[in-house]
C-alpha atoms as a PDB file:
ATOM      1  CA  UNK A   1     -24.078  -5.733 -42.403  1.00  0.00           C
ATOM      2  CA  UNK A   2     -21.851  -2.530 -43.231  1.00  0.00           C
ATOM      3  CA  UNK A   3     -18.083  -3.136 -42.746  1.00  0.00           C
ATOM      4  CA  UNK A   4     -15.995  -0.916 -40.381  1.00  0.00           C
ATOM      5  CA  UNK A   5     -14.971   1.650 -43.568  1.00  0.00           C
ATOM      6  CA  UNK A   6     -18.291   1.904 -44.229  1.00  0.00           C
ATOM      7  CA  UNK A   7     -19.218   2.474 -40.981  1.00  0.00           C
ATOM      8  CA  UNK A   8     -16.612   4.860 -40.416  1.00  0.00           C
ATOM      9  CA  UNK A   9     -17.946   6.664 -43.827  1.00  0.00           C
ATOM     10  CA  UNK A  10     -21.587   6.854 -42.267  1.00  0.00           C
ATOM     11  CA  UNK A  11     -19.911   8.301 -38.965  1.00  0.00           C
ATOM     12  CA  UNK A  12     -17.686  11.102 -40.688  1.00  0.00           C
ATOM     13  CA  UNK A  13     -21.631  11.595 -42.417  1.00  0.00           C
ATOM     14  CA  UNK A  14     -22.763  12.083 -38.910  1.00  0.00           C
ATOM     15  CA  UNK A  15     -20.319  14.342 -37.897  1.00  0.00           C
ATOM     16  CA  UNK A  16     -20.777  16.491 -40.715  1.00  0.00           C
ATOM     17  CA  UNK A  17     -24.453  16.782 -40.172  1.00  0.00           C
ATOM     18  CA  UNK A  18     -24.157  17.878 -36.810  1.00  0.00           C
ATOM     19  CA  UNK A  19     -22.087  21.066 -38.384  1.00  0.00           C
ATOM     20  CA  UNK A  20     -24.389  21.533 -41.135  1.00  0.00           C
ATOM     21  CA  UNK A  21     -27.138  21.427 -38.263  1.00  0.00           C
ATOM     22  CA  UNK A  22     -25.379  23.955 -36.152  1.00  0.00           C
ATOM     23  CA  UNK A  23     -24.934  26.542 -38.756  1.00  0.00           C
ATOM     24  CA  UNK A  24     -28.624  26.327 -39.557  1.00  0.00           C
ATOM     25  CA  UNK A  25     -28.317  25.374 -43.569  1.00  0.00           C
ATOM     26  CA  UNK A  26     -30.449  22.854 -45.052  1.00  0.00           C
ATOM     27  CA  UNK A  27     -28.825  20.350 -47.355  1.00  0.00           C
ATOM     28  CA  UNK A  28     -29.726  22.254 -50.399  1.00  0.00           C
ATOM     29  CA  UNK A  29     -28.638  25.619 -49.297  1.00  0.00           C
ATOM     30  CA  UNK A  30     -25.172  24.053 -48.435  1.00  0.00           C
ATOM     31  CA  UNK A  31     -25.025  22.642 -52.009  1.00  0.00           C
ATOM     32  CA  UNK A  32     -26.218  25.551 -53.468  1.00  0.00           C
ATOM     33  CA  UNK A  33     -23.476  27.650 -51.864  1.00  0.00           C
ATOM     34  CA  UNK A  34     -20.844  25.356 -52.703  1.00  0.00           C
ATOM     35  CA  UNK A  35     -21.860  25.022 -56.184  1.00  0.00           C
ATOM     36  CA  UNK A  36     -22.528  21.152 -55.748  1.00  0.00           C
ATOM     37  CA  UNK A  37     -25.701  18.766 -56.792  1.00  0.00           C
ATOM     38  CA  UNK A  38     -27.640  18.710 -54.012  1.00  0.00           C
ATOM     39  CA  UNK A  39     -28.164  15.068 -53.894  1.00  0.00           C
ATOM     40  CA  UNK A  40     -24.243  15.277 -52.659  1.00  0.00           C
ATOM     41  CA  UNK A  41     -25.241  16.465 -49.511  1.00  0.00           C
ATOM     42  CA  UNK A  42     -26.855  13.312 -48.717  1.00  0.00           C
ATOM     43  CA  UNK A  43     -24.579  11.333 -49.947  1.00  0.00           C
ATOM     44  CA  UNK A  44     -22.135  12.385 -47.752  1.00  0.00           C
ATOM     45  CA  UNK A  45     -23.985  12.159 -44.986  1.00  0.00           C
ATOM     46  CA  UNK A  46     -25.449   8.797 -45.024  1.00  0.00           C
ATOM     47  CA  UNK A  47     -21.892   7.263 -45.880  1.00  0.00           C
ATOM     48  CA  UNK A  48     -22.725   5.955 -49.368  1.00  0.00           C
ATOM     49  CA  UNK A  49     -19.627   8.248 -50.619  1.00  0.00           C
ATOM     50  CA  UNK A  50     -16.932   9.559 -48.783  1.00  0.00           C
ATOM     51  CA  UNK A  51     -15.820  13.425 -48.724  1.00  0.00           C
ATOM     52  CA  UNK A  52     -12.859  14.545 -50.234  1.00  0.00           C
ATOM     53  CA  UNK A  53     -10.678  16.766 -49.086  1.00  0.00           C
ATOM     54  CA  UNK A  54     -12.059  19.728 -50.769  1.00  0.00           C
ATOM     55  CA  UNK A  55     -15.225  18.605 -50.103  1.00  0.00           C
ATOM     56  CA  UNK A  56     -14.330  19.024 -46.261  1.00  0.00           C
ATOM     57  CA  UNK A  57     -12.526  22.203 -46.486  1.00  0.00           C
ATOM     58  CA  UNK A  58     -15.350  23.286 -48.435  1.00  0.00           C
ATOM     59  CA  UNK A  59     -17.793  22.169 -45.997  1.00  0.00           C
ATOM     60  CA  UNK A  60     -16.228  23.906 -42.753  1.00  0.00           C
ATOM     61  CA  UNK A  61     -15.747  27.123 -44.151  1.00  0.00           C
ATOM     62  CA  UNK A  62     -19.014  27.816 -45.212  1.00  0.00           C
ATOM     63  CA  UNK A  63     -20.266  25.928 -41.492  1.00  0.00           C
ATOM     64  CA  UNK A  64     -17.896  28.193 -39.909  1.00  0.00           C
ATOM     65  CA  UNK A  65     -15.772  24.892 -38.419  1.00  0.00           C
ATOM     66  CA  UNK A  66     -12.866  25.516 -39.804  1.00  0.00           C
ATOM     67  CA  UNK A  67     -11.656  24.066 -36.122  1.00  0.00           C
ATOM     68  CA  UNK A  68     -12.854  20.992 -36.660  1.00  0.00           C
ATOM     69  CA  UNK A  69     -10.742  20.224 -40.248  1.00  0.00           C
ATOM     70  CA  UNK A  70      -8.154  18.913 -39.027  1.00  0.00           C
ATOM     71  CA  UNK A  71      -9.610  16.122 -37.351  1.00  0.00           C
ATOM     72  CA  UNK A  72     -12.361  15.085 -40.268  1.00  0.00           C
ATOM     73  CA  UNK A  73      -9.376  15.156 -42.828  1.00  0.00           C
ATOM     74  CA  UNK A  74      -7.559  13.069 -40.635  1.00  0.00           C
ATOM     75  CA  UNK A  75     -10.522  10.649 -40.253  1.00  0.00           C
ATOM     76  CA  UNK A  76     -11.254  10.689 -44.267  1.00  0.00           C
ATOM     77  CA  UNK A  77      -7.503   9.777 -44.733  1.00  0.00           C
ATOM     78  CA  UNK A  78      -8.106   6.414 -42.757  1.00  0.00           C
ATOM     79  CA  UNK A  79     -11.342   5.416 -44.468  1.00  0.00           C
ATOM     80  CA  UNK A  80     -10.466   3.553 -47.181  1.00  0.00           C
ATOM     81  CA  UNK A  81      -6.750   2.125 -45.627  1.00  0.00           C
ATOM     82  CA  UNK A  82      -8.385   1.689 -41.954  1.00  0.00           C
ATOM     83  CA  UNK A  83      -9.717  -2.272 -42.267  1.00  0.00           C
ATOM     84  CA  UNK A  84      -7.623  -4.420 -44.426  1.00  0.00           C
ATOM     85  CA  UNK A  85      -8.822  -7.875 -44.428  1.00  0.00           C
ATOM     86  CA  UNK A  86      -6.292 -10.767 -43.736  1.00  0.00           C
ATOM     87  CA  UNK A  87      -7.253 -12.260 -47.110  1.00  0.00           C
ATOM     88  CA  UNK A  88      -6.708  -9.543 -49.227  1.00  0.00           C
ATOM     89  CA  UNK A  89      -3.198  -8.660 -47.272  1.00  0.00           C
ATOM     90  CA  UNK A  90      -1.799 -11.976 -47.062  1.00  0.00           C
ATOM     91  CA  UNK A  91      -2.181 -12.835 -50.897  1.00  0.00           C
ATOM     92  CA  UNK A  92       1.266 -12.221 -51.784  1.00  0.00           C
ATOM     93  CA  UNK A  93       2.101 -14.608 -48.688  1.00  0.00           C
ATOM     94  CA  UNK A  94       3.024 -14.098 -45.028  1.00  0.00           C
ATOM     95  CA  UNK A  95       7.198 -13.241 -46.249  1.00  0.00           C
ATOM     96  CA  UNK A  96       5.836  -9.913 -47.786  1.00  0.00           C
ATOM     97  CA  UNK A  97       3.403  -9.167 -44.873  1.00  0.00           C
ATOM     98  CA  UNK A  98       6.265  -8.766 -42.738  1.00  0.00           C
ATOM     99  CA  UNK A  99       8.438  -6.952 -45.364  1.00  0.00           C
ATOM    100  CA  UNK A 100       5.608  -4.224 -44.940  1.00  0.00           C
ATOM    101  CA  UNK A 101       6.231  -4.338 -41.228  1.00  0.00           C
ATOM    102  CA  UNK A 102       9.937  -3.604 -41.581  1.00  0.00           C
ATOM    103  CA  UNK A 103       9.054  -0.044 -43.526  1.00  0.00           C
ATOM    104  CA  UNK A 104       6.911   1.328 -41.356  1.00  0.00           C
ATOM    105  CA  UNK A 105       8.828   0.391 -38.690  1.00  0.00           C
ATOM    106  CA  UNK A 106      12.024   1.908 -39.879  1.00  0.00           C
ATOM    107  CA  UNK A 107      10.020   5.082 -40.011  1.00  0.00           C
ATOM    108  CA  UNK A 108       9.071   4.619 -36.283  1.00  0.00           C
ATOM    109  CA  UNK A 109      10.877   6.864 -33.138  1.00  0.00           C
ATOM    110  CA  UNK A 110       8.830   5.584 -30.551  1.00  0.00           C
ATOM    111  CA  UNK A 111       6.792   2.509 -30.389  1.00  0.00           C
ATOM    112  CA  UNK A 112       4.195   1.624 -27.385  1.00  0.00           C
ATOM    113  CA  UNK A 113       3.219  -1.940 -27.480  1.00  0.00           C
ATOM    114  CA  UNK A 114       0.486  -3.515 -25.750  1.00  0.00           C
ATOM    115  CA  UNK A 115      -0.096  -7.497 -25.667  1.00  0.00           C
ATOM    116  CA  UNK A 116      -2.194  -8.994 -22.785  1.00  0.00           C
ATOM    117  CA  UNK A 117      -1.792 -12.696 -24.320  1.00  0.00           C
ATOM    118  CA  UNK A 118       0.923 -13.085 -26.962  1.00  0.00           C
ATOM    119  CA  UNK A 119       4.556 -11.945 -26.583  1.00  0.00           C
ATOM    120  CA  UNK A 120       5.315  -8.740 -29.379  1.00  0.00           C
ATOM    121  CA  UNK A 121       6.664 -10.381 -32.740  1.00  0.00           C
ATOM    122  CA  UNK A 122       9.467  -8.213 -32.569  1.00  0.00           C
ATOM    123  CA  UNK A 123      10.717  -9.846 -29.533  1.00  0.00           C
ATOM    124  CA  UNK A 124      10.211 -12.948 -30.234  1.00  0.00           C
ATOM    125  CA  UNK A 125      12.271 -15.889 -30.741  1.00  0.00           C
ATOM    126  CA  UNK A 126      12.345 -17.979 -34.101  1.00  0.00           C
ATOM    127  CA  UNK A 127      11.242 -21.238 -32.650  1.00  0.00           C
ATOM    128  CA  UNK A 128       7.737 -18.569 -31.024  1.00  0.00           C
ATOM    129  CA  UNK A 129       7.687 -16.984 -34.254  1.00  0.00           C
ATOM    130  CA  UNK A 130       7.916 -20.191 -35.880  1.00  0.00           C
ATOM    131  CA  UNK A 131       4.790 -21.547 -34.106  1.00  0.00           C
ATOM    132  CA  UNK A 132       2.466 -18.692 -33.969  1.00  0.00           C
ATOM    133  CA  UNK A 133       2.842 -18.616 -37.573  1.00  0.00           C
ATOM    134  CA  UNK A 134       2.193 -21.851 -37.986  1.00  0.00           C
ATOM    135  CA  UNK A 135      -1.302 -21.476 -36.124  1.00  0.00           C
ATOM    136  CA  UNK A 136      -2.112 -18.600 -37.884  1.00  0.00           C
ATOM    137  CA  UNK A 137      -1.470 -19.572 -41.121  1.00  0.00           C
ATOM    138  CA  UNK A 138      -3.070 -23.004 -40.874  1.00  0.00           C
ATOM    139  CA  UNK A 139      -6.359 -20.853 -39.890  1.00  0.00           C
ATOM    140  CA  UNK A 140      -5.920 -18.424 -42.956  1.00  0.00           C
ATOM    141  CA  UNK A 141      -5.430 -21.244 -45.352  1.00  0.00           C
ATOM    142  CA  UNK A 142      -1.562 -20.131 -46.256  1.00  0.00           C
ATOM    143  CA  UNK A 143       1.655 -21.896 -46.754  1.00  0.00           C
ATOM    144  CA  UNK A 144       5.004 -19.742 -46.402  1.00  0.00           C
ATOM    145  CA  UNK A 145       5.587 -20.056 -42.913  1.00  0.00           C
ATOM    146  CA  UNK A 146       9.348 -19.707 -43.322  1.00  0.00           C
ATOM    147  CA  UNK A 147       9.500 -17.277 -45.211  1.00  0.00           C
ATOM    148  CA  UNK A 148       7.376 -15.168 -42.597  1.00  0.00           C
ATOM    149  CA  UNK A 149       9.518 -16.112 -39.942  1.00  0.00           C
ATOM    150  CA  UNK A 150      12.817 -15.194 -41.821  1.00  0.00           C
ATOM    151  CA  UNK A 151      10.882 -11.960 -42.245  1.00  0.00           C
ATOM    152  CA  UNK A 152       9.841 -11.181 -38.425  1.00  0.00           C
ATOM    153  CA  UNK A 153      13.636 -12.153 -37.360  1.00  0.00           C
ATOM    154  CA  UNK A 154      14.515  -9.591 -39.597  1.00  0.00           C
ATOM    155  CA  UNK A 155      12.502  -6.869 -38.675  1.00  0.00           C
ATOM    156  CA  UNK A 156      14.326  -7.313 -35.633  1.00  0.00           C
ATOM    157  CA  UNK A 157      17.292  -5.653 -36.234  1.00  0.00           C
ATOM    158  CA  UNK A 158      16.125  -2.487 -35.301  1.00  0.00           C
ATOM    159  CA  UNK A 159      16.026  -3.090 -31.854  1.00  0.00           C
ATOM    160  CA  UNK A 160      19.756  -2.848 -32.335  1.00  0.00           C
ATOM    161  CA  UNK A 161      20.027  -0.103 -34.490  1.00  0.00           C
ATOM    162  CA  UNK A 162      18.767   3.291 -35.146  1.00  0.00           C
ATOM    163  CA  UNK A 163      17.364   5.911 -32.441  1.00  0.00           C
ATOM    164  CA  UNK A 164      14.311   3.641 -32.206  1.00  0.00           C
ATOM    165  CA  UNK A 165      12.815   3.203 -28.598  1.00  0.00           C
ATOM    166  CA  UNK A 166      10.498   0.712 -27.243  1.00  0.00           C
ATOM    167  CA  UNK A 167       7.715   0.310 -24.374  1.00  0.00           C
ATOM    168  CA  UNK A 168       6.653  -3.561 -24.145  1.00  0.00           C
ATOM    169  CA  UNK A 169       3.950  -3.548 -21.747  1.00  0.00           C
ATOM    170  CA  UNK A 170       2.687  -7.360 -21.160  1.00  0.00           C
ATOM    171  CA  UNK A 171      -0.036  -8.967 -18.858  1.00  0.00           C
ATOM    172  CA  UNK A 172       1.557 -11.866 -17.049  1.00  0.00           C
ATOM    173  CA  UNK A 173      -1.005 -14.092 -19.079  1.00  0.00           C
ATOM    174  CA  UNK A 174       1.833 -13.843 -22.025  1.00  0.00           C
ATOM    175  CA  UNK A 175       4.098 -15.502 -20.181  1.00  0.00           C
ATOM    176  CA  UNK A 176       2.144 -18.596 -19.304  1.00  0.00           C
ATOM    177  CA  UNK A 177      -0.490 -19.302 -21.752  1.00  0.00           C
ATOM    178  CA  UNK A 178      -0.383 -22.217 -23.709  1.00  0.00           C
ATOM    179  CA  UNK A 179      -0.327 -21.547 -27.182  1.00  0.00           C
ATOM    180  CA  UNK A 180       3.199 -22.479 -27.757  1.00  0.00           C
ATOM    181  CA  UNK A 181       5.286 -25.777 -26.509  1.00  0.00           C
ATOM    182  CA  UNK A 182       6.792 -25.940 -23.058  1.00  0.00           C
ATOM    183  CA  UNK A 183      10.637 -26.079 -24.136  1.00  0.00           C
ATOM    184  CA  UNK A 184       9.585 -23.294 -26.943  1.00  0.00           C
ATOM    185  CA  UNK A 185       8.138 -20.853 -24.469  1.00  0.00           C
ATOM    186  CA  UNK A 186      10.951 -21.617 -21.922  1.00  0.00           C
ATOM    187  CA  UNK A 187      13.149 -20.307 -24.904  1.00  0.00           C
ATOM    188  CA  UNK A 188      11.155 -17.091 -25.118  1.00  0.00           C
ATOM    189  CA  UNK A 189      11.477 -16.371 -21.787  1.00  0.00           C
ATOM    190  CA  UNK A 190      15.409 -16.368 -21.668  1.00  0.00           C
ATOM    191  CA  UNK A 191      14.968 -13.839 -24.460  1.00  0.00           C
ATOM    192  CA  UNK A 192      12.658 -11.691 -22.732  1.00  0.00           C
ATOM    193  CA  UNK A 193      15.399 -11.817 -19.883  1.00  0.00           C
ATOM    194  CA  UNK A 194      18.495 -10.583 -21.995  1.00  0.00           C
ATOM    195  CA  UNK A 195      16.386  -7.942 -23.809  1.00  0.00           C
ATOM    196  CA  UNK A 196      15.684  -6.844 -20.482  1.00  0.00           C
ATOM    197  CA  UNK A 197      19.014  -5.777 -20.023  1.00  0.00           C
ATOM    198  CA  UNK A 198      18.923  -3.516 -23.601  1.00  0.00           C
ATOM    199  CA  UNK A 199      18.677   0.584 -22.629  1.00  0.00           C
ATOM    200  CA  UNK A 200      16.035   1.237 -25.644  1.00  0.00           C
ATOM    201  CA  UNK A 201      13.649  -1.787 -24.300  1.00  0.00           C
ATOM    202  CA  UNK A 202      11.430  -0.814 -21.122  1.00  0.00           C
ATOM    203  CA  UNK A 203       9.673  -3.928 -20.709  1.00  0.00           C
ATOM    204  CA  UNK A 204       6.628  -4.323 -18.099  1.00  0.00           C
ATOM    205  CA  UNK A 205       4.481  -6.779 -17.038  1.00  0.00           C
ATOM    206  CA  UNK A 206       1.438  -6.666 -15.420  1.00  0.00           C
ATOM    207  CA  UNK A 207       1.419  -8.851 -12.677  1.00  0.00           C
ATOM    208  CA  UNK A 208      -1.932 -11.134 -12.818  1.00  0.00           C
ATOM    209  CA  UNK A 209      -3.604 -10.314  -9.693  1.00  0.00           C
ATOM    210  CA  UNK A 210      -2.763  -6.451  -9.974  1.00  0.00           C
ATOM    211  CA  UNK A 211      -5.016  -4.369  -9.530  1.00  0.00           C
ATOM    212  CA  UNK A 212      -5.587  -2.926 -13.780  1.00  0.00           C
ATOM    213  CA  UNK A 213      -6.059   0.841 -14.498  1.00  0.00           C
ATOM    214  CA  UNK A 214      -7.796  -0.339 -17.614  1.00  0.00           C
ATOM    215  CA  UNK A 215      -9.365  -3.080 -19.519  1.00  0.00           C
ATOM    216  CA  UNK A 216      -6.618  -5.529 -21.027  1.00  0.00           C
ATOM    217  CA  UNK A 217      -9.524  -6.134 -23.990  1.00  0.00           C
ATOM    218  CA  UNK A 218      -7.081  -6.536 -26.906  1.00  0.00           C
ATOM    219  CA  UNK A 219      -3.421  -5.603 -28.224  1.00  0.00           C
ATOM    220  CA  UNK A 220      -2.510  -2.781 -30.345  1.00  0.00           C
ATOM    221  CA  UNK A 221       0.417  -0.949 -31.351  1.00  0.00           C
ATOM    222  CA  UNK A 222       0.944   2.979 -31.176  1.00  0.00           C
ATOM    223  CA  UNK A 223       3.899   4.095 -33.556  1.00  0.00           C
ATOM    224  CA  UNK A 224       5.030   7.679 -32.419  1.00  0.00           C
ATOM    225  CA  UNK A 225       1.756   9.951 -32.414  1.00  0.00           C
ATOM    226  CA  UNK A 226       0.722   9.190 -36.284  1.00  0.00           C
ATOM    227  CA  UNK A 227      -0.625   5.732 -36.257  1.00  0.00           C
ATOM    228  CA  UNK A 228      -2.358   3.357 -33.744  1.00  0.00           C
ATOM    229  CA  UNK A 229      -2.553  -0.260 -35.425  1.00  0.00           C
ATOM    230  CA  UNK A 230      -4.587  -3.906 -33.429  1.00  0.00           C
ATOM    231  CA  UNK A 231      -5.265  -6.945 -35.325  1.00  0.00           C
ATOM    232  CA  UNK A 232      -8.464  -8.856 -35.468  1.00  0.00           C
ATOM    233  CA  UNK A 233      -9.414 -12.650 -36.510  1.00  0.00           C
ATOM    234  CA  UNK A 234      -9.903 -11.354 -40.218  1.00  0.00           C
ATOM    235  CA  UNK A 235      -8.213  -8.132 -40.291  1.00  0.00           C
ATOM    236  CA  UNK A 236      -5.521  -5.770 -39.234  1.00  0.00           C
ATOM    237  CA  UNK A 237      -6.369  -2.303 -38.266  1.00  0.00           C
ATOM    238  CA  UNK A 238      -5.004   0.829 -39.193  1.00  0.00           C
ATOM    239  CA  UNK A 239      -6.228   3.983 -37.185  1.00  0.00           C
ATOM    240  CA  UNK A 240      -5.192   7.762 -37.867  1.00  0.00           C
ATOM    241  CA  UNK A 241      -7.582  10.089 -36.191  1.00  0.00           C
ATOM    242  CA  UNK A 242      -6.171  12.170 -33.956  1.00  0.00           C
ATOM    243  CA  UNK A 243      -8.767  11.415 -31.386  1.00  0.00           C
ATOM    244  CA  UNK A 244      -8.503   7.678 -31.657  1.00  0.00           C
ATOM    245  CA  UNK A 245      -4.965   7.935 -31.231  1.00  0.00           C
ATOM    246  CA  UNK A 246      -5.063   9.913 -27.834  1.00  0.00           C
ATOM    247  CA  UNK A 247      -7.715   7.808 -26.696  1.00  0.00           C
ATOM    248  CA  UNK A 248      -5.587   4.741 -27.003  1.00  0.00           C
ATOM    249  CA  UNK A 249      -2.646   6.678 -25.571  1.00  0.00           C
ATOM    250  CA  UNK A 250      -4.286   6.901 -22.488  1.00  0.00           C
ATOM    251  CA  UNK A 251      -5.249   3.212 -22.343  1.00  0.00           C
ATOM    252  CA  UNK A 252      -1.425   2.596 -22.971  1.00  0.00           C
ATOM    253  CA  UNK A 253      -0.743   5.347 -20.244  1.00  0.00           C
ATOM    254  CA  UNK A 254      -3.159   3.156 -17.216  1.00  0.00           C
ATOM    255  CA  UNK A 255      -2.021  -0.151 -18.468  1.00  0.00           C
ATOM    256  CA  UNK A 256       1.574   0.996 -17.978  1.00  0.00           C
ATOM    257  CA  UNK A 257       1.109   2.626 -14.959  1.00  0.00           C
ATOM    258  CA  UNK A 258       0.047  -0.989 -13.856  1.00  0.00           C
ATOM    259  CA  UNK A 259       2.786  -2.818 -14.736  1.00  0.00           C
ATOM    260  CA  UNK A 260       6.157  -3.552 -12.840  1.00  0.00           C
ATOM    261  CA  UNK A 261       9.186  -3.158 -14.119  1.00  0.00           C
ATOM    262  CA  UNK A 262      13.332  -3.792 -13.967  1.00  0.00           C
ATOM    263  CA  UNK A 263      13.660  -6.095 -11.387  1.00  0.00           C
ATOM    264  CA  UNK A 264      10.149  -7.172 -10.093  1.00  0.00           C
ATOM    265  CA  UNK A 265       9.532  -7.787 -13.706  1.00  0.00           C
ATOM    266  CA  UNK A 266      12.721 -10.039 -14.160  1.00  0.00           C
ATOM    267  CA  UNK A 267      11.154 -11.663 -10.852  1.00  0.00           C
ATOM    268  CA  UNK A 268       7.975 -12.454 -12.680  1.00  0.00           C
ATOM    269  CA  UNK A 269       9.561 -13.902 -15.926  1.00  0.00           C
ATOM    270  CA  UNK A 270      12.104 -15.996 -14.049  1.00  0.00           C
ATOM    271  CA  UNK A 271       9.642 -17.287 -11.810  1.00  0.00           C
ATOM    272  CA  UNK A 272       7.356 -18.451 -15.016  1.00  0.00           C
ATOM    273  CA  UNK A 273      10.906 -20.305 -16.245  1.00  0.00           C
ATOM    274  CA  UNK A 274      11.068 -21.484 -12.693  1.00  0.00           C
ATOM    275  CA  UNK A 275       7.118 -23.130 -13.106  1.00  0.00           C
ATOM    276  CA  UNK A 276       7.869 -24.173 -16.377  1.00  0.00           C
ATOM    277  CA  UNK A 277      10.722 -26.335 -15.515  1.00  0.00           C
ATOM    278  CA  UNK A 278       8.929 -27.363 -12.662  1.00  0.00           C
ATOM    279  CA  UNK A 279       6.073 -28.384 -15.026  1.00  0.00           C
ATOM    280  CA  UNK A 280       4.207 -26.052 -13.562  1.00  0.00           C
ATOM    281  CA  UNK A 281       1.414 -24.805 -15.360  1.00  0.00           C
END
């Protein structure tokens, strides 16, 4: 089974075949007429090599598509940094994972966050932190919990500096689920509270029997217009593409317009402190 960069390789193939199609050139006239072998053309478009950017620029001016190079560049960029596998990220440790986070945060204006089951780790507290770490590293087979933790807490300075600005948009799921201790999700809570009150933070929750624009199916992060990023059990994801990126805009845009927020959202995450205490479940 091909991974996702291969996959991705054999789709940007697929793309350009459809533009070598439409301008009516076999394979070996388009080689010929960029001076290439023509067992590149096939190459290319099966995914067993990816284009270069001169092979794309090449490739849509003599198509006539130059339209369309933006958006394959774009896509070739991500190839080869889109699927990074857990195992291969984390070897220098979970402290150094989150070191990463802190650059390309700090290079971040705007950042729309989606999580229909786990509260964002830059608003979480240490003791959260602390034990979704835990449970992740335990699975992954790693040891440096603290030093991850020291790291997340860290990257949360810039909610408090900078001209950075936030949209939190949570399903009310977050704020109940059980993958954390009572008395440590109580604590999260009374943070999600206070950073309610912070200017940059517009926080939403989805309430659970609202009615959903779109599919809650997983949680992903979109930092200003250049980057949308989701994690899976073995890997995080890094996408690039223009397209991609407006496609999960709009996902972000229906699962906002579903949430409430300011005070019926303050009403939803003191009433889960309320069940909590309660022992409520």
């Amino acid at each position: 089974m091909s991974n996702p960069a291969r996959q991705a390789r054999e789709f940007l193939g697929l793309r350009l075949r459809d533009l070598r199609l439409n301008a009516q050139l076999t394979g070996r006239a388009l080689a010929a007429s960029a001076g290439w072998h023509f067992t590149k053309i096939s190459k290319i478009e099966h995914g067993v090599v990816n284009a270069s950017e001169s092979d794309l620029q090449i490739w849509c001016e003599l198509c006539r598509a130059n339209d369309q190079l933006p958006d394959l560049l774009a896509t070739a960029r991500s190839i080869d940094t889109m699927f990074l596998e857990w195992r291969r990220q984390l070897r220098s440790g979970l402290r150094r994972r989150q070191e990463e986070s802190i650059q390309f945060e700090a290079e971040t204006t705007m950042f729309r966050v989606f999580e229909p089951l786990l509260i964002p780790g830059l608003i979480q507290t240490a003791d959260y932190a602390t034990s979704i770490l835990t449970t992740f590293a335990q699975f992954h087979g790693l040891r440096d919990v603290e030093g991850g933790v020291a790291s997340r807490l860290e990257r949360q300075r810039i909610l408090y500096s900078g001209d950075h600005k936030f949209h939190v948009v949570m399903c009310q799921a977050a704020l109940t689920l059980g993958i954390v201790e009572t008395e440590v999700l109580a604590g999260q809570l009374d943070r999600l509270l206070a950073l309610c009150g912070l200017p940059r933070i517009h926080l939403g929750i989805i309430p659970a029997r609202a009615r959903h624009q779109y599919l809650p199916v997983h949680g992903f992060w979109i930092l200003d217009t250049r980057e949308v990023r989701l994690e899976t059990v073995t890997a995080e994801i890094k996408l690039t593409q223009p397209k991609e990126i407006a496609a999960f805009a709009k996902a972000f845009g229906l699962l906002a317009n579903s949430a409430v927020y300011g005070r019926e959202a303050r009403t939803i995450i003191t009433d889960s402190l309320t069940s909590l205490s309660e022992g409520g479940s």
